[in-house]
N, C-alpha and C. Protein backbone atom coordinates (compact mmCIF):
# COMPACT_ATOMS: atom_id res chain seq x y z
N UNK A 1 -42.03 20.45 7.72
CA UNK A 1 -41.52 19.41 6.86
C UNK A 1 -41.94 18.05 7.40
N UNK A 2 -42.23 17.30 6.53
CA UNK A 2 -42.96 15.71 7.01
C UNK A 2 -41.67 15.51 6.79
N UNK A 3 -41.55 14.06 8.07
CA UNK A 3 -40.46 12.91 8.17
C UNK A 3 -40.80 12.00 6.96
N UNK A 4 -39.46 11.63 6.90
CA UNK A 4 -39.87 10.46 5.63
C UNK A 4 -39.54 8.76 6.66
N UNK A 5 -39.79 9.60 7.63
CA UNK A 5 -39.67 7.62 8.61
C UNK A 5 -40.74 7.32 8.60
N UNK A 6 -41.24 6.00 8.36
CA UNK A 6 -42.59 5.59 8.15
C UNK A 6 -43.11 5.24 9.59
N UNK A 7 -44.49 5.60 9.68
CA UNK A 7 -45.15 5.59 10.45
C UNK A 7 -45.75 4.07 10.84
N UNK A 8 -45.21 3.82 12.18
CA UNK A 8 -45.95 2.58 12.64
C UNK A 8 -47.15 2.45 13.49
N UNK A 9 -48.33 1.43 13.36
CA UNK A 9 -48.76 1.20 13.62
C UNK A 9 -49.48 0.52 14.86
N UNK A 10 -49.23 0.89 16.14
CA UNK A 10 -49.24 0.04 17.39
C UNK A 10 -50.98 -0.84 17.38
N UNK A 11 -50.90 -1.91 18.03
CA UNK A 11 -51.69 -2.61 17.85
C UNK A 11 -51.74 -3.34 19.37
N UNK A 12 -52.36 -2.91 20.48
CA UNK A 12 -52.10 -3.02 21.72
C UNK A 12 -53.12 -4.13 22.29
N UNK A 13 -52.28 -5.30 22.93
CA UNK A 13 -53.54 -6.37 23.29
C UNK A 13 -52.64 -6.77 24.71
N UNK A 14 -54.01 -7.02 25.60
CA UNK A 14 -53.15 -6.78 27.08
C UNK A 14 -52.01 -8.58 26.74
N UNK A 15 -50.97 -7.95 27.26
CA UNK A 15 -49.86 -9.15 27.21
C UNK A 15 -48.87 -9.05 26.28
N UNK A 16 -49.61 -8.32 24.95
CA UNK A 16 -48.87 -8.27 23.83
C UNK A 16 -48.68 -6.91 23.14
N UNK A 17 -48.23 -7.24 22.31
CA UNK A 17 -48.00 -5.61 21.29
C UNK A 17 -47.56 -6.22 20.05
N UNK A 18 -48.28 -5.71 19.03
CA UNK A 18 -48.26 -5.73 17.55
C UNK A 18 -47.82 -4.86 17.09
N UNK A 19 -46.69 -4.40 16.24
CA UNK A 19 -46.33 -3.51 15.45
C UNK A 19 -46.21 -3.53 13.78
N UNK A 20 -47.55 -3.16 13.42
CA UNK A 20 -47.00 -3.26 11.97
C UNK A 20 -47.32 -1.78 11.43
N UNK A 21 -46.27 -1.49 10.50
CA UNK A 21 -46.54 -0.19 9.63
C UNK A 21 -48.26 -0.21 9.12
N UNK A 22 -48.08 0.74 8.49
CA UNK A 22 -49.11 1.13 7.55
C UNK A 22 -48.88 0.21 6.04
N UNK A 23 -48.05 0.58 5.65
CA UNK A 23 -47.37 -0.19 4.86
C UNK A 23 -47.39 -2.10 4.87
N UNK A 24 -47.20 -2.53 5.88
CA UNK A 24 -46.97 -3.68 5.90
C UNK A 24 -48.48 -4.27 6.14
N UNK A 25 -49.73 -3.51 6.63
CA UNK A 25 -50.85 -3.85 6.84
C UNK A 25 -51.24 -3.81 5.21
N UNK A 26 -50.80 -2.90 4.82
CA UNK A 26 -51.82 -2.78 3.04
C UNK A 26 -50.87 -3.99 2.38
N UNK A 27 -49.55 -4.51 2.42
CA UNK A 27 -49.16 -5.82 2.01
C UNK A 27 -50.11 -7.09 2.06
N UNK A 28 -50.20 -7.21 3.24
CA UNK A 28 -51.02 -8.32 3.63
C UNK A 28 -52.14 -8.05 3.09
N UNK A 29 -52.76 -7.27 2.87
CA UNK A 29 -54.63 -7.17 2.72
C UNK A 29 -54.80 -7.12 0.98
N UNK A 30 -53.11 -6.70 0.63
CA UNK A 30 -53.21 -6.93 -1.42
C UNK A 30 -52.82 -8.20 -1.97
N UNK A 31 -51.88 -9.01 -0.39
CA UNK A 31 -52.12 -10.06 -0.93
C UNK A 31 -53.20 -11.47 -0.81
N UNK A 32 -54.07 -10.94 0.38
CA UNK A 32 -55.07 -11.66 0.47
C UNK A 32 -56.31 -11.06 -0.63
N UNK A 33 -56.27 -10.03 -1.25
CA UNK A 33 -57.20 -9.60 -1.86
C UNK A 33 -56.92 -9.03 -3.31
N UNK A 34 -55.89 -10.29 -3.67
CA UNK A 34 -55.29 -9.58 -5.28
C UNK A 34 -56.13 -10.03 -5.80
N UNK A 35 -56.92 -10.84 -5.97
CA UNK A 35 -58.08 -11.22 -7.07
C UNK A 35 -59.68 -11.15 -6.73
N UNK A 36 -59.77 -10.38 -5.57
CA UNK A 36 -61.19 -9.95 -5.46
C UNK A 36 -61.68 -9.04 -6.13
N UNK A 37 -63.01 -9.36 -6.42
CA UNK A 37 -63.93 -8.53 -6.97
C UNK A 37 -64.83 -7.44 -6.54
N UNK A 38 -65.20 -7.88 -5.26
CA UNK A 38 -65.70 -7.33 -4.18
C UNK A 38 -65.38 -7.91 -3.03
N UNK A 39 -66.20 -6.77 -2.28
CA UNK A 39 -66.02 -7.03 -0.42
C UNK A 39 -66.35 -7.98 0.20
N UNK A 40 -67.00 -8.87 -0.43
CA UNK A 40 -67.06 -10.29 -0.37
C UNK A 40 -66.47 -11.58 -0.60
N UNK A 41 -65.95 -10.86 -1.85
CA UNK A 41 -64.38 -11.57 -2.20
C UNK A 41 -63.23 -11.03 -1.42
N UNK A 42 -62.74 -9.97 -0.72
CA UNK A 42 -61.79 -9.51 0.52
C UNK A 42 -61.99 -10.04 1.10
N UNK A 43 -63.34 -10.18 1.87
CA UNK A 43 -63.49 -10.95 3.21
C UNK A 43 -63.33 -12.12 2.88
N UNK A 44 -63.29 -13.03 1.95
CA UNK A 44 -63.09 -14.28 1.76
C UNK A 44 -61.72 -14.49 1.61
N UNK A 45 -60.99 -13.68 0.93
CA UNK A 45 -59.92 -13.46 0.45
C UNK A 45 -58.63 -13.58 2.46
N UNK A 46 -59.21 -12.62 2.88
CA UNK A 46 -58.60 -12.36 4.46
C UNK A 46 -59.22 -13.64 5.70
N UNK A 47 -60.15 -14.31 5.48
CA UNK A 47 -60.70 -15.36 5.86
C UNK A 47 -59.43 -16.66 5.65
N UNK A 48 -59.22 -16.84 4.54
CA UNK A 48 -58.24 -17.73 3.52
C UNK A 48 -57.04 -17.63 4.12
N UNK A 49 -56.30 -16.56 4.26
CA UNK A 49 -55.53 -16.23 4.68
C UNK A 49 -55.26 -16.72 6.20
N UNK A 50 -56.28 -16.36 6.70
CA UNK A 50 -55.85 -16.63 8.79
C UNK A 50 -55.79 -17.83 8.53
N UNK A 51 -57.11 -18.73 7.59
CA UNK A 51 -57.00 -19.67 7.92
C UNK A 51 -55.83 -20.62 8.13
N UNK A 52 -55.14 -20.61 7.16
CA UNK A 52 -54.12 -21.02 6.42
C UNK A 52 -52.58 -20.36 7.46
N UNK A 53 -52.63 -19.21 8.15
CA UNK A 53 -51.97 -18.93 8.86
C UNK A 53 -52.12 -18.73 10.65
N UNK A 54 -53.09 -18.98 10.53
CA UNK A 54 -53.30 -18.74 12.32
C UNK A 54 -52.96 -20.06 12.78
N UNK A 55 -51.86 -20.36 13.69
CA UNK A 55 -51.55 -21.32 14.48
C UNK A 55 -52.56 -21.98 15.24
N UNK A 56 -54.16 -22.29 15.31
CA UNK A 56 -55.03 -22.84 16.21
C UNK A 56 -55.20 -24.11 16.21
N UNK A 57 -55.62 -24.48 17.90
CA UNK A 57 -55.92 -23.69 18.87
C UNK A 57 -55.29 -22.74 19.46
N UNK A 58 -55.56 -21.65 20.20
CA UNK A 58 -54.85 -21.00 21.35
C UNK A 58 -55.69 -20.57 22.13
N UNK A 59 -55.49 -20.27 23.04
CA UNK A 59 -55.86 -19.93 24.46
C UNK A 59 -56.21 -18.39 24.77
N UNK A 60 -57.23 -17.69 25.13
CA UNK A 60 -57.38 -16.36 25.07
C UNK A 60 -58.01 -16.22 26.55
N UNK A 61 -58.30 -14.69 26.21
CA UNK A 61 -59.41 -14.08 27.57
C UNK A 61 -60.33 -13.09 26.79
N UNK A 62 -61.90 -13.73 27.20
CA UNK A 62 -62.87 -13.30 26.60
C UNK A 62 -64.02 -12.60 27.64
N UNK A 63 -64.05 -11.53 27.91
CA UNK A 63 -64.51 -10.67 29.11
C UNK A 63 -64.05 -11.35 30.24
N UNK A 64 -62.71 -11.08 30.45
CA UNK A 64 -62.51 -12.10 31.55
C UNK A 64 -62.17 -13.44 31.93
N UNK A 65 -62.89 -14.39 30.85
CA UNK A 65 -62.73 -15.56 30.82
C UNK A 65 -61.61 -16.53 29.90
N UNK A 66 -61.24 -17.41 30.44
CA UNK A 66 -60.28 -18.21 29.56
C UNK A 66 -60.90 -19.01 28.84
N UNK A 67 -60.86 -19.11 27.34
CA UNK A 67 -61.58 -19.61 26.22
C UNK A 67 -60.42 -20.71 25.39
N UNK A 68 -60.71 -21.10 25.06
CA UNK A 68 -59.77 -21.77 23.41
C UNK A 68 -60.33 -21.60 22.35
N UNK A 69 -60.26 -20.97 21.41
CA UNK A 69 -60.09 -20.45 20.29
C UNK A 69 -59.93 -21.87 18.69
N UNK A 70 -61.29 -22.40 18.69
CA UNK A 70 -60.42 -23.75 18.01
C UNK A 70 -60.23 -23.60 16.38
N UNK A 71 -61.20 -22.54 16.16
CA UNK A 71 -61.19 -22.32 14.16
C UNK A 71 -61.95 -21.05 14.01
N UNK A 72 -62.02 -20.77 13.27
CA UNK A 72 -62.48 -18.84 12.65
C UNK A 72 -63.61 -19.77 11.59
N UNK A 73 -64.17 -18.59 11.47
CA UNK A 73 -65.53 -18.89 10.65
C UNK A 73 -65.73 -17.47 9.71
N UNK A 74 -66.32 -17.79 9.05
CA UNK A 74 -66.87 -16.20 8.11
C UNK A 74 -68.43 -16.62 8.02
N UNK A 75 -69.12 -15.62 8.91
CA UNK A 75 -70.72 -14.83 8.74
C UNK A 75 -70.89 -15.03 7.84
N UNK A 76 -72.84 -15.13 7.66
CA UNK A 76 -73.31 -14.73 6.38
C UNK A 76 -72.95 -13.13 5.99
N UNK A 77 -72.88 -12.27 6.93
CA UNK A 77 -72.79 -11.29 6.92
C UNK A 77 -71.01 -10.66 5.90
N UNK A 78 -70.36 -11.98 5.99
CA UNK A 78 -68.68 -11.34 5.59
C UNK A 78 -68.16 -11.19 6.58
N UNK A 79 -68.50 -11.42 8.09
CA UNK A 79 -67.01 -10.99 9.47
C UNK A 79 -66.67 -12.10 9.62
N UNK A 80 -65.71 -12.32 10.03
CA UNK A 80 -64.94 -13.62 10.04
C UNK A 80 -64.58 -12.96 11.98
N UNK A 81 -65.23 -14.19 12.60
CA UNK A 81 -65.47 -14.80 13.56
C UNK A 81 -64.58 -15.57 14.34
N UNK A 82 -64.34 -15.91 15.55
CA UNK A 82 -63.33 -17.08 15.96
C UNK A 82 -64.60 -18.00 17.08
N UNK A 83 -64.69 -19.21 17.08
CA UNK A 83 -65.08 -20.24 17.38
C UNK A 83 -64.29 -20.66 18.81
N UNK A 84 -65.16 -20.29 19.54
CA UNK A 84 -64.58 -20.10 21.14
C UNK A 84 -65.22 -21.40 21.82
N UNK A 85 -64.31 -22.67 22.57
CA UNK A 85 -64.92 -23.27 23.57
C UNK A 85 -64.52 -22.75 25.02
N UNK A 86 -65.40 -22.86 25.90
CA UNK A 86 -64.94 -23.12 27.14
C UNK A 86 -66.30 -24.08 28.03
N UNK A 87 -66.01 -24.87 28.78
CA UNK A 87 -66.48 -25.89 29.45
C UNK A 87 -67.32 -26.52 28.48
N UNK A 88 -66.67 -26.94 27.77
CA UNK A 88 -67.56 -27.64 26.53
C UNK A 88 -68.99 -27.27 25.77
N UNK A 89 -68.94 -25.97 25.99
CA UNK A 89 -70.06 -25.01 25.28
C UNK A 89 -69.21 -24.02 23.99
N UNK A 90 -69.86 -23.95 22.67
CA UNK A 90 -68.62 -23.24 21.81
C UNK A 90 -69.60 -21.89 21.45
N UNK A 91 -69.17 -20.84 20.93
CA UNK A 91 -70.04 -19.70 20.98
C UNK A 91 -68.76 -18.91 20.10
N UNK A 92 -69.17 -18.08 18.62
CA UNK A 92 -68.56 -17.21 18.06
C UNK A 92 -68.64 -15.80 18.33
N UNK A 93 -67.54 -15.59 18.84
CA UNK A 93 -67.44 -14.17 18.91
C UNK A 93 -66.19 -13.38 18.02
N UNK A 94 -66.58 -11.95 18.04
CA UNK A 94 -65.61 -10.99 17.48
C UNK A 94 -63.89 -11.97 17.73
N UNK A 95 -63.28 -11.01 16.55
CA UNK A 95 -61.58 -11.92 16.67
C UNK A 95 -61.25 -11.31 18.20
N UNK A 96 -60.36 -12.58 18.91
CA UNK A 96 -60.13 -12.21 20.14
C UNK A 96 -58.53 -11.25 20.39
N UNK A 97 -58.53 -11.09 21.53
CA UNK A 97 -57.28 -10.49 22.09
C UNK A 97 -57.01 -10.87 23.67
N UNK A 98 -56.05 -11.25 23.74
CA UNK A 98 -54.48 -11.24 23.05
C UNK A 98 -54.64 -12.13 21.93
N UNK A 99 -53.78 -12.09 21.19
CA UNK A 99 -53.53 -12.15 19.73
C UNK A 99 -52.82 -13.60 19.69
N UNK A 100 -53.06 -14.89 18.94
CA UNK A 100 -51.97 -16.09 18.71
C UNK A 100 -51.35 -15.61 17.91
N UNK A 101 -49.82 -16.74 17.96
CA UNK A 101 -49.03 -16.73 17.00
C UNK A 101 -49.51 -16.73 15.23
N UNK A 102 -49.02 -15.61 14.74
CA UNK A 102 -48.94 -15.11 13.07
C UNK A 102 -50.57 -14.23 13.32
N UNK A 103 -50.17 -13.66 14.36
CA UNK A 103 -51.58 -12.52 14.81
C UNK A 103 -51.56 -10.78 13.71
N UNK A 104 -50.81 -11.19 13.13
CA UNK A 104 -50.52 -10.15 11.71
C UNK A 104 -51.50 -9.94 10.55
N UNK A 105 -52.18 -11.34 10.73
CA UNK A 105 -53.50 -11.44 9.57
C UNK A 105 -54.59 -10.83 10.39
N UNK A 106 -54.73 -10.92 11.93
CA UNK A 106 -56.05 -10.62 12.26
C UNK A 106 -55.86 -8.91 12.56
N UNK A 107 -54.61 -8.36 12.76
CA UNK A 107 -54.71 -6.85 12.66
C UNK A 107 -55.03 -6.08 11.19
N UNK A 108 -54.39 -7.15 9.84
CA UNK A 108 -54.83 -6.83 8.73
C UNK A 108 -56.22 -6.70 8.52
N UNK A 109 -56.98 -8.04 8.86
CA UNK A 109 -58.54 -8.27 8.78
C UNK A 109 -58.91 -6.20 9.31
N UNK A 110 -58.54 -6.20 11.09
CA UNK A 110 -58.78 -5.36 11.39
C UNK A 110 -59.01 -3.48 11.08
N UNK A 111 -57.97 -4.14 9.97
CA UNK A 111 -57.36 -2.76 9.13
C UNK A 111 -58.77 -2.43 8.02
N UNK A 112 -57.95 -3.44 7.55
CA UNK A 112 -59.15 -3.81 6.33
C UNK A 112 -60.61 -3.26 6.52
N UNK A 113 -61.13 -3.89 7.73
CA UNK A 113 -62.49 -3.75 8.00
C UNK A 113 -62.82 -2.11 8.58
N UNK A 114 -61.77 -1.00 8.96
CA UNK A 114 -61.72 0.19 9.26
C UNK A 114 -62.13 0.97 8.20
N UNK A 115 -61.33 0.02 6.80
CA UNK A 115 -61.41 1.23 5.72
C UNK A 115 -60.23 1.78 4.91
N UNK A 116 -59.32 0.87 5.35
CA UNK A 116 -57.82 1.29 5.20
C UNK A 116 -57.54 2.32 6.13
């Protein structure tokens, strides 16, 4: 017999821990992507979204290193990027971890980009 307790989602970043359902990830990604057309419109759609919700700057660790994190970008490609300085050199890489505050959009992005 299946449980009817819904299954959560762990989302593990050293320092932190994310917990969102299954459920609460497909919230976020229908409402960043209620009027897309395509996967280009999602990714724009989930782009919109961090923007508008990610608290930046914040402060991360990027192989090791301590970075600041000053704005997200979206590829020609459709990945949406975070905009990393450290010693006054800036360089985009993959979304970072540990996670800033309202770090709920970038596990969605994450979801999203799996496949559901």
């Amino acid at each position: 017999m299946r449980s009817t307790k819904k299954r959560r989602v762990r989302k593990v970043f050293p320092g932190r821990t994310i917990r969102l359902s299954k459920a609460r990830l497909a919230a976020l990604i229908e409402e960043a992507t209620v009027d897309a057309y395509n996967e280009a419109e999602q990714a724009l759609g989930l782009f919109t979204m961090m923007e508008d919700n990610l608290r930046l700057p914040f402060q991360t660790e990027i192989f090791g290193l301590k970075v600041t994190v000053e704005r997200i970008d979206l590829t020609e490609g459709d990945e949406i990027v975070a905009v990393c300085k450290r010693s006054g050199k800036r360089q985009k890489v993959s979304l970072p971890s540990p996670p800033p505050v309202r770090a709920e959009w970038i596990a969605a992005y994450r979801y999203w980009r799996r496949g559901l």
